[in-house]
N, C-alpha and C. Protein backbone atom coordinates (compact mmCIF):
# COMPACT_ATOMS: atom_id res chain seq x y z
N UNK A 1 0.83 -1.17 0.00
CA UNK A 1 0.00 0.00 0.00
C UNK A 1 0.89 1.24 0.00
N UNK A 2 0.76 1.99 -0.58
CA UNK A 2 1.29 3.36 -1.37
C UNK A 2 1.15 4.55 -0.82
N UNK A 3 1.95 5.69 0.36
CA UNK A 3 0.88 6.78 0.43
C UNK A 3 1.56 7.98 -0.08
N UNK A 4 0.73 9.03 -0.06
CA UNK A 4 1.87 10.59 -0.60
C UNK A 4 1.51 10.79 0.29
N UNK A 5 1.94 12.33 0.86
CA UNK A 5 1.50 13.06 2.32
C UNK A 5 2.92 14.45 1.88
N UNK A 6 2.04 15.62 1.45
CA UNK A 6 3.08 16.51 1.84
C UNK A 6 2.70 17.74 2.74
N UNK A 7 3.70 18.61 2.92
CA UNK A 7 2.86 19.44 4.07
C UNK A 7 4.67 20.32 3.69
N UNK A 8 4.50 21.59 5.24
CA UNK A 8 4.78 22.58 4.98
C UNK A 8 5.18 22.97 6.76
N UNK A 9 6.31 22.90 7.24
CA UNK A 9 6.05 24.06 8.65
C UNK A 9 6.99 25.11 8.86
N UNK A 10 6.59 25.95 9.58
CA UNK A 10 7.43 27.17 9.80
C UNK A 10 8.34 26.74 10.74
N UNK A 11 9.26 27.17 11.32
CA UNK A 11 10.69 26.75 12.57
C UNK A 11 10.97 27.95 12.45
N UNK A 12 11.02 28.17 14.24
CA UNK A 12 11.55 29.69 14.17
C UNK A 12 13.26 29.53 14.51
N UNK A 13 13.57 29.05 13.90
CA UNK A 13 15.17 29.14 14.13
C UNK A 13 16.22 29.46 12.16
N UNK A 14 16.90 30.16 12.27
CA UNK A 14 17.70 30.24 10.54
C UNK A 14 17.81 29.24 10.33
N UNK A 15 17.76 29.31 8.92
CA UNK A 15 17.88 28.09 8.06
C UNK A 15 19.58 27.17 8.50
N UNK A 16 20.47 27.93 9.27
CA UNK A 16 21.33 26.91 9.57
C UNK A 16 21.52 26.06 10.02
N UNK A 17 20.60 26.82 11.26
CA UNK A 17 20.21 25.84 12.65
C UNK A 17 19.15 24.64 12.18
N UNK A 18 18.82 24.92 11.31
CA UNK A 18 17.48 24.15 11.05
C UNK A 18 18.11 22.43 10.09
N UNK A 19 19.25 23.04 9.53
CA UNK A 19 19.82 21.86 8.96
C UNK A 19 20.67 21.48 9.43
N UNK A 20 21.57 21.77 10.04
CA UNK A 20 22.36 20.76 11.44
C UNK A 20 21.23 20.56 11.92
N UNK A 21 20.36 20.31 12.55
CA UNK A 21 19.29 19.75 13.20
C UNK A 21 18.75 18.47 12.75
N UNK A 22 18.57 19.09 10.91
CA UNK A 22 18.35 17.73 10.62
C UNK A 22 19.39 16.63 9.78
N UNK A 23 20.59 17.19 10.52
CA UNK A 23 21.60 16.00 10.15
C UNK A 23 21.97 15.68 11.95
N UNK A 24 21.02 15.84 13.28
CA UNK A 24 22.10 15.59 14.57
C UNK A 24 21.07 14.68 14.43
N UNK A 25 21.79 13.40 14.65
CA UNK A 25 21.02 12.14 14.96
C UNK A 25 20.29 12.08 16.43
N UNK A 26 20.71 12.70 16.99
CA UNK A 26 20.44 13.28 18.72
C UNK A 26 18.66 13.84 18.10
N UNK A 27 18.91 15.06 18.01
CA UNK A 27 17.71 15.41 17.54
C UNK A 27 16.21 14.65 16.98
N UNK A 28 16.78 13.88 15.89
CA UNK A 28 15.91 13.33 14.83
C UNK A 28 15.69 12.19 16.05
N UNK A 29 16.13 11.38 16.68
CA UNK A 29 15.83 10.33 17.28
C UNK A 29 14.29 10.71 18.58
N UNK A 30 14.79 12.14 19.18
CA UNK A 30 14.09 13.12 20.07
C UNK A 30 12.53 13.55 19.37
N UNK A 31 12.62 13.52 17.95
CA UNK A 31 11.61 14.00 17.58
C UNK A 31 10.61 13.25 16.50
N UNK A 32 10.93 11.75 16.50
CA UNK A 32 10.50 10.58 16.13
C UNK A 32 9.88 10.12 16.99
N UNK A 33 8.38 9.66 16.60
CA UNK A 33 8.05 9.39 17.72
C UNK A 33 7.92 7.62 17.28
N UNK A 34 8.19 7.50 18.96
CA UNK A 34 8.11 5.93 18.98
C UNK A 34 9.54 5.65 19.02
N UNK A 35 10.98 6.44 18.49
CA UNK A 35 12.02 6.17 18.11
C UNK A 35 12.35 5.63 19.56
N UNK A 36 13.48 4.55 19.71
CA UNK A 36 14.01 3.80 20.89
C UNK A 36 15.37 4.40 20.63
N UNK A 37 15.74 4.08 19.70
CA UNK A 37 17.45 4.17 19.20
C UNK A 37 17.76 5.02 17.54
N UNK A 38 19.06 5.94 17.31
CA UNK A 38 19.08 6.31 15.93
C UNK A 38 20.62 6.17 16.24
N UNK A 39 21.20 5.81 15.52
CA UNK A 39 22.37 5.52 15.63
C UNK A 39 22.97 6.06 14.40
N UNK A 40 23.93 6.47 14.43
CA UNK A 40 25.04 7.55 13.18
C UNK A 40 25.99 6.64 12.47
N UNK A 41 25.82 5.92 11.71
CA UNK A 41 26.73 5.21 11.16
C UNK A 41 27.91 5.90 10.35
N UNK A 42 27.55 6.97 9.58
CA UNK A 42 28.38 7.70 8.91
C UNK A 42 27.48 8.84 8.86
N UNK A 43 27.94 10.38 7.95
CA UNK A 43 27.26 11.58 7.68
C UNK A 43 25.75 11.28 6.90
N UNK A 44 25.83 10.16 6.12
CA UNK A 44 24.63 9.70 5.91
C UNK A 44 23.87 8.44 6.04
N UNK A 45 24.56 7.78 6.88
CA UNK A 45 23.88 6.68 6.99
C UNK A 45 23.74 6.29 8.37
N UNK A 46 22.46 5.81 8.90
CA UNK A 46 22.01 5.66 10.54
C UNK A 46 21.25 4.28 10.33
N UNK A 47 20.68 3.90 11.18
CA UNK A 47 20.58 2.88 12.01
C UNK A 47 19.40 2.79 13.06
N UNK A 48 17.98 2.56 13.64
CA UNK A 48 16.97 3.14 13.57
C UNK A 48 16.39 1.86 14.38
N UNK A 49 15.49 1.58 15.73
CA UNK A 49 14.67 1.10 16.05
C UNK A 49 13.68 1.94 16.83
N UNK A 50 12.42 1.97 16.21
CA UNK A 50 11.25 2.39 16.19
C UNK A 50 9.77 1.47 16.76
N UNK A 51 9.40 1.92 17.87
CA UNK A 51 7.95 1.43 18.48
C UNK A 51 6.43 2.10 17.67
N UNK A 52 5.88 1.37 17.11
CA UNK A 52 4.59 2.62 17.18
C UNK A 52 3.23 1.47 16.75
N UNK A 53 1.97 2.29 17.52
CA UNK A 53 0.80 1.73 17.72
C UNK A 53 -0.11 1.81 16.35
N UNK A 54 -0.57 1.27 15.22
CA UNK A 54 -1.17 1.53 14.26
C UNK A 54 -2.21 0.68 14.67
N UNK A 55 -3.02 1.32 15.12
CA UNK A 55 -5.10 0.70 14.86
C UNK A 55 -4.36 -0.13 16.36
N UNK A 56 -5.13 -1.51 16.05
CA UNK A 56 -4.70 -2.56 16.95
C UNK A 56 -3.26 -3.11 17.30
N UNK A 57 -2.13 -2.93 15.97
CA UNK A 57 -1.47 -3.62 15.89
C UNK A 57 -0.29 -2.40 16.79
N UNK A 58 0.38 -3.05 17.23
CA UNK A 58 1.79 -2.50 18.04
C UNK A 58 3.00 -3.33 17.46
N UNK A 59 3.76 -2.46 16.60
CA UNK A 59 5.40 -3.21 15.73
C UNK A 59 5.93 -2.64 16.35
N UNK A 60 7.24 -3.17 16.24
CA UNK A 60 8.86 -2.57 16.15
C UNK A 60 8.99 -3.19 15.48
N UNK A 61 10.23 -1.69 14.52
CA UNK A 61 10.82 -2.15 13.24
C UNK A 61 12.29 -1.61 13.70
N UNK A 62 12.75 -2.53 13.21
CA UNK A 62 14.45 -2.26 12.91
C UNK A 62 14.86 -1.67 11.65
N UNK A 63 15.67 -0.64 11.17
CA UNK A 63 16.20 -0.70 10.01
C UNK A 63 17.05 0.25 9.50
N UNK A 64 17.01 0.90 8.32
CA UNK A 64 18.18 1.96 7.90
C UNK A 64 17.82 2.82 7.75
N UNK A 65 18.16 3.87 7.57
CA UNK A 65 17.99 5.49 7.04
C UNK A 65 19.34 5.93 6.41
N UNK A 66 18.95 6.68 5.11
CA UNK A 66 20.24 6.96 4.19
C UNK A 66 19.83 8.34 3.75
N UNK A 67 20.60 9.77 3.80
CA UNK A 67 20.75 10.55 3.48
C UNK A 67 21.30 10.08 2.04
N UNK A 68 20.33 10.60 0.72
CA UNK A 68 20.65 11.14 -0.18
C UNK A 68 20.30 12.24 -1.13
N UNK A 69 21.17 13.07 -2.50
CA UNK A 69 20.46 14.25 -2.79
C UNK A 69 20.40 15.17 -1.88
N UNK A 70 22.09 15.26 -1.22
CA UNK A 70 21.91 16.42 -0.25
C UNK A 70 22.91 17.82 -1.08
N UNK A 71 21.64 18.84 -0.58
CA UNK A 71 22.32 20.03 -0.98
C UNK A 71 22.40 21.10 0.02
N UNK A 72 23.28 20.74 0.89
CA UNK A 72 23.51 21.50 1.52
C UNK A 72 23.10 23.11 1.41
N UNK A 73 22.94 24.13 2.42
CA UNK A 73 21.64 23.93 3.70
C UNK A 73 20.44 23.82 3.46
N UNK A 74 20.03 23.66 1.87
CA UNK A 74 18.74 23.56 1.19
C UNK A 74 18.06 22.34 1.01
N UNK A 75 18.65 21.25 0.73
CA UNK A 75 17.65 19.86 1.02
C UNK A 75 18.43 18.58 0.96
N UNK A 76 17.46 17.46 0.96
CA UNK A 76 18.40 16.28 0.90
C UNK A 76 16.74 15.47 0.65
N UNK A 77 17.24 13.91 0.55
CA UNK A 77 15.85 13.14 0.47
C UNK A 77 16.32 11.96 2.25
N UNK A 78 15.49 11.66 2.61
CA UNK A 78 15.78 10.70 3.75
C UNK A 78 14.88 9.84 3.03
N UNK A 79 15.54 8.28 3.52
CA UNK A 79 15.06 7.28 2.62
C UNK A 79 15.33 6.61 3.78
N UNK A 80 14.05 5.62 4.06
CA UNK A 80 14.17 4.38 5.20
C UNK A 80 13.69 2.66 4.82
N UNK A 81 14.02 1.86 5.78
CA UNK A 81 13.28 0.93 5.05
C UNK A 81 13.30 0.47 6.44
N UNK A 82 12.45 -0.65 6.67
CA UNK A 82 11.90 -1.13 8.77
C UNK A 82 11.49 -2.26 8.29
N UNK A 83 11.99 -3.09 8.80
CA UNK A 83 11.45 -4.31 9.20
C UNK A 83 10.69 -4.55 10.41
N UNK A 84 9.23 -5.29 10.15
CA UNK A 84 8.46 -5.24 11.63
C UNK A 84 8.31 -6.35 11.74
N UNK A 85 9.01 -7.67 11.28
CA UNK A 85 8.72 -9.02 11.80
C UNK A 85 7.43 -9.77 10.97
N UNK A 86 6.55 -10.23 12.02
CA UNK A 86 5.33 -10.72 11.34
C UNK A 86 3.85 -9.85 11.20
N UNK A 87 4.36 -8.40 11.63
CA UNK A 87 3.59 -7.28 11.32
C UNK A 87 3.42 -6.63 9.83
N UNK A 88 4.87 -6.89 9.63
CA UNK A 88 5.14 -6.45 7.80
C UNK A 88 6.42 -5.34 7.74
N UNK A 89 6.45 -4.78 6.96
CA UNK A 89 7.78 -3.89 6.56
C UNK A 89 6.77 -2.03 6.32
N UNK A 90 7.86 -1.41 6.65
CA UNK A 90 7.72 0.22 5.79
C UNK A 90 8.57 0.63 5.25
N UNK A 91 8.68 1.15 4.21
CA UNK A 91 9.75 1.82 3.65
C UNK A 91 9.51 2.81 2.81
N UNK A 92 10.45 3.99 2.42
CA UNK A 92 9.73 5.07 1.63
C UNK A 92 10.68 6.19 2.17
N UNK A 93 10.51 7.33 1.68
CA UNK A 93 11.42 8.21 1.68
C UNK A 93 10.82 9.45 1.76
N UNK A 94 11.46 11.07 2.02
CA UNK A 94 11.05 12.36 2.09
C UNK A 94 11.65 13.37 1.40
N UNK A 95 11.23 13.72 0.55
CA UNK A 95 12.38 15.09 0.07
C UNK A 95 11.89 16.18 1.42
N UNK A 96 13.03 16.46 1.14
CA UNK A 96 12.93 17.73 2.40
C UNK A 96 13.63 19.16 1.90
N UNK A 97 12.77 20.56 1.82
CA UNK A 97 13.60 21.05 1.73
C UNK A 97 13.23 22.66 2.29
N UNK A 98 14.24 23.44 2.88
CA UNK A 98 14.44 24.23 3.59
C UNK A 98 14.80 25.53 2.81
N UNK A 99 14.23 26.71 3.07
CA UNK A 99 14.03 28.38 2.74
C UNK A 99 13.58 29.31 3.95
N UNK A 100 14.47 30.41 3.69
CA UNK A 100 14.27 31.04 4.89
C UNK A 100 12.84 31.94 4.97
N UNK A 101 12.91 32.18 6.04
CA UNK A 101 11.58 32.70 5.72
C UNK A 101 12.31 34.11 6.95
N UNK A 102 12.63 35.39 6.08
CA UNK A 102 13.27 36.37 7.30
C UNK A 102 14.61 35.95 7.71
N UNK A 103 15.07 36.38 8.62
CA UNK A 103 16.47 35.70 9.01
C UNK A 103 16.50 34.99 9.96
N UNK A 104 15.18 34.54 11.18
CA UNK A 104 15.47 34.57 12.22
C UNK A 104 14.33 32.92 12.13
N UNK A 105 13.75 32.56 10.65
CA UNK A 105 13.00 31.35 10.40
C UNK A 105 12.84 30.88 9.37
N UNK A 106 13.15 29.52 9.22
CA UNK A 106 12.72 28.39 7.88
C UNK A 106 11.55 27.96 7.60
N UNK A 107 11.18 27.97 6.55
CA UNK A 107 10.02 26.84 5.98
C UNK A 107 10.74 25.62 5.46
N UNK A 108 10.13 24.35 6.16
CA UNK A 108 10.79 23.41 5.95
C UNK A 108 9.31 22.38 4.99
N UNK A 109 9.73 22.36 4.05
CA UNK A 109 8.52 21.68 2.57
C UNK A 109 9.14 19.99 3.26
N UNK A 110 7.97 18.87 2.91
CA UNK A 110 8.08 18.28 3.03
C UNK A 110 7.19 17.50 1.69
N UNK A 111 8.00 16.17 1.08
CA UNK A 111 6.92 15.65 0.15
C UNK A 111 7.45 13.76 0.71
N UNK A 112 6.47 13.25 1.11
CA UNK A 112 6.84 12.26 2.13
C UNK A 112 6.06 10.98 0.68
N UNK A 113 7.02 9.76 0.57
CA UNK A 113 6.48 8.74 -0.15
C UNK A 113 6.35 7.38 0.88
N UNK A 114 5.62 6.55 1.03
CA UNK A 114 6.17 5.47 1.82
C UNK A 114 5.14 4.23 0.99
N UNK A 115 5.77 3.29 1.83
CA UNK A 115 5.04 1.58 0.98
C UNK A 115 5.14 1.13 2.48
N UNK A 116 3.84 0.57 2.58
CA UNK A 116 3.60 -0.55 3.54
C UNK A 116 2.98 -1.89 3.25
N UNK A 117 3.00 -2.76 3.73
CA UNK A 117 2.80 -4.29 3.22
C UNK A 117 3.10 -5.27 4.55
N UNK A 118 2.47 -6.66 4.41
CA UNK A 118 2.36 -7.46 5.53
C UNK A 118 0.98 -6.77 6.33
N UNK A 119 0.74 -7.37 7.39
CA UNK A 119 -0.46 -7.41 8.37
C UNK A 119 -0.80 -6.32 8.48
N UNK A 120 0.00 -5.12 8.66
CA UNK A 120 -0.16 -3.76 8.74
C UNK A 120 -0.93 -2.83 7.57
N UNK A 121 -0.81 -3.53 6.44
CA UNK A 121 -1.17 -2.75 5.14
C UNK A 121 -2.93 -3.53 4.92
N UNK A 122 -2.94 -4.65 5.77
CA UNK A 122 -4.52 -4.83 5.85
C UNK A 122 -5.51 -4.15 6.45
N UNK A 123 -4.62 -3.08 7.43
CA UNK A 123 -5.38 -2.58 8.38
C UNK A 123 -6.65 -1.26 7.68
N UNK A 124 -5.82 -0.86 6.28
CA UNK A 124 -6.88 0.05 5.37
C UNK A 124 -5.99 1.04 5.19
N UNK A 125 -6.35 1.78 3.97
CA UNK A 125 -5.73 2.78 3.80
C UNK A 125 -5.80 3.69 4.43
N UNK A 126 -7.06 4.14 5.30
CA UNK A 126 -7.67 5.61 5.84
C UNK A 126 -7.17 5.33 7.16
N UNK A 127 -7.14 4.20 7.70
CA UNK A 127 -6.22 3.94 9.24
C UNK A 127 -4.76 4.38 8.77
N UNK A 128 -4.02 3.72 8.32
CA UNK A 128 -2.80 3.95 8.10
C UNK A 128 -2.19 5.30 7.37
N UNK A 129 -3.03 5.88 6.84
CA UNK A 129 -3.06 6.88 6.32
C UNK A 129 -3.30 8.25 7.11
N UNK A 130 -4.31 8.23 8.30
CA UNK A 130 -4.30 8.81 9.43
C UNK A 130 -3.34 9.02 9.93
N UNK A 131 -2.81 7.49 10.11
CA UNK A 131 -1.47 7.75 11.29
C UNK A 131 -0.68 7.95 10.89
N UNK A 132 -0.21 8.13 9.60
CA UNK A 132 1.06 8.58 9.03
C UNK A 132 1.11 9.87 9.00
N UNK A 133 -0.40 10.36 8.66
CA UNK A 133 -0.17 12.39 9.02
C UNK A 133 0.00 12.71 10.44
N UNK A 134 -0.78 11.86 11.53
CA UNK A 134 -0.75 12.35 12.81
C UNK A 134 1.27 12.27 13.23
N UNK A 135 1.86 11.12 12.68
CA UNK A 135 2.63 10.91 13.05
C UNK A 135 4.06 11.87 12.38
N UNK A 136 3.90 12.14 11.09
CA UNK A 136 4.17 13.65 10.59
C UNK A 136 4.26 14.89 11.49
N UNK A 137 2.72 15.04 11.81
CA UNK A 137 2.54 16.46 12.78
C UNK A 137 3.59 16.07 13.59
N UNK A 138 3.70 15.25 14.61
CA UNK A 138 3.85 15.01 15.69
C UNK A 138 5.45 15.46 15.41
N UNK A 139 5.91 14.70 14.40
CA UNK A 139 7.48 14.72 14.55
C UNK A 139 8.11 16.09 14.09
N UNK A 140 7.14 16.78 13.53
CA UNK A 140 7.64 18.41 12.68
C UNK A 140 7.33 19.12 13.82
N UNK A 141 6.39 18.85 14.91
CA UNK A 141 6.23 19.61 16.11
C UNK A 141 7.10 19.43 16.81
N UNK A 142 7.52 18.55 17.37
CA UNK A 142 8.58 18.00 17.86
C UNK A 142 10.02 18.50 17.47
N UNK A 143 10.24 18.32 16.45
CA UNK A 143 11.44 18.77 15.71
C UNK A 143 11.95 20.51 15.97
N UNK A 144 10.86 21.26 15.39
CA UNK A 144 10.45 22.45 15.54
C UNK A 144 10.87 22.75 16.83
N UNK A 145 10.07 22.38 17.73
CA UNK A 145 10.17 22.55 19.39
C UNK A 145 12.24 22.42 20.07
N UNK A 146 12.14 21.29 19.58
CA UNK A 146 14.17 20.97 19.53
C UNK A 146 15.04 21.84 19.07
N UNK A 147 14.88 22.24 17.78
CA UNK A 147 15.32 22.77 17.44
C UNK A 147 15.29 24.87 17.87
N UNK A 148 14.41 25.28 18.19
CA UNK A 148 13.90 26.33 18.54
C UNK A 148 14.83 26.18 20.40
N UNK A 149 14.43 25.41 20.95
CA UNK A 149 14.97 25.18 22.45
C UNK A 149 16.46 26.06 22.52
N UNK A 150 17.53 25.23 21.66
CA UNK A 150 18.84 25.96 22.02
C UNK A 150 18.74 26.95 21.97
N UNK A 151 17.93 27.80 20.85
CA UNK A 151 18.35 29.25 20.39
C UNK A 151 17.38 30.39 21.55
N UNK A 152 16.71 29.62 21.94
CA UNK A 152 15.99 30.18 23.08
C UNK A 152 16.91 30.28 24.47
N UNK A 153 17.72 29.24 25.12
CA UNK A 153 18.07 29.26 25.98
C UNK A 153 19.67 29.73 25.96
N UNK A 154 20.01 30.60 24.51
CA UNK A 154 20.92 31.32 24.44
C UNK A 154 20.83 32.57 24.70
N UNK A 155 19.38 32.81 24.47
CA UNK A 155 18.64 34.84 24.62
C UNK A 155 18.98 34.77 25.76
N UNK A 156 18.69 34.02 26.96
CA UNK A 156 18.96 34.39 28.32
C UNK A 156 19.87 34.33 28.71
């Protein structure tokens, strides 16, 4: 099963801060939700176990994440793939890309692709499809929030 999902958020932090952010594996792990572990294998390649509740079913997936198509401080694509056992697999990828908006905030565009399959992809499209935007919000709020924190607790 197939989904698109794109969207759009503001971050009040410069576009610099905003992309070291989304290369600190620290961060991205903080603002994943469900994330257990993100591990830095190299500048683009990590390492990833993930908890999360879809409908009835509760997976953990193990798997990779690969930075590619990076253009520095303007975008890159993140590409994952998870293994969930006898739940099923996800995999799919995000272009991401970042413009300032003023000096002092980014708009960070998002165009999100993913494939799901196994037990999980029976659950329907409009379930899984839900939780992939809720779980979107969640992590761009999140992210946002992280990222915004340092530059806040430098004013004082």
């Amino acid at each position: 099963m197939i989904m698109d999902m794109t969207g759009e958020e503001r971050i009040d932090a410069p576009l610099e801060t905003v992309w070291l952010a989304l290369n600190d594996a620290e961060i991205l792990r903080q603002a994943i939700p469900g994330c257990e572990t993100l591990e830095k294998l190299s500048d683009t390649e990590m390492t990833a176990t993930v908890t999360l509740k879809i409908g009835p079913i509760k997976a953990r997936f193990e798997g990779a994440v690969e930075l590619v198509n990076l253009q520095p401080p303007h975008s890159y694509t993140i590409k994952g793939e998870g293994k969930g056992g006898v739940v099923g697999f996800a995999k799919g990828g995000a272009d991401v890309e970042l413009r300032p908006d003023g000096p002092d905030a980014t708009i960070l565009s998002y165009t999100v692709k993913a494939d799901v399959g196994g037990k999980i992809a029976q659950l329907g499209s409009r379930l899984i499809d839900s939780t992939a935007r809720k779980l979107a919000t969640q992590f761009f709020s999140k992210f946002g929030e992280k990222v915004r924190l340092p530059a806040l607790a430098q004013e004082n």
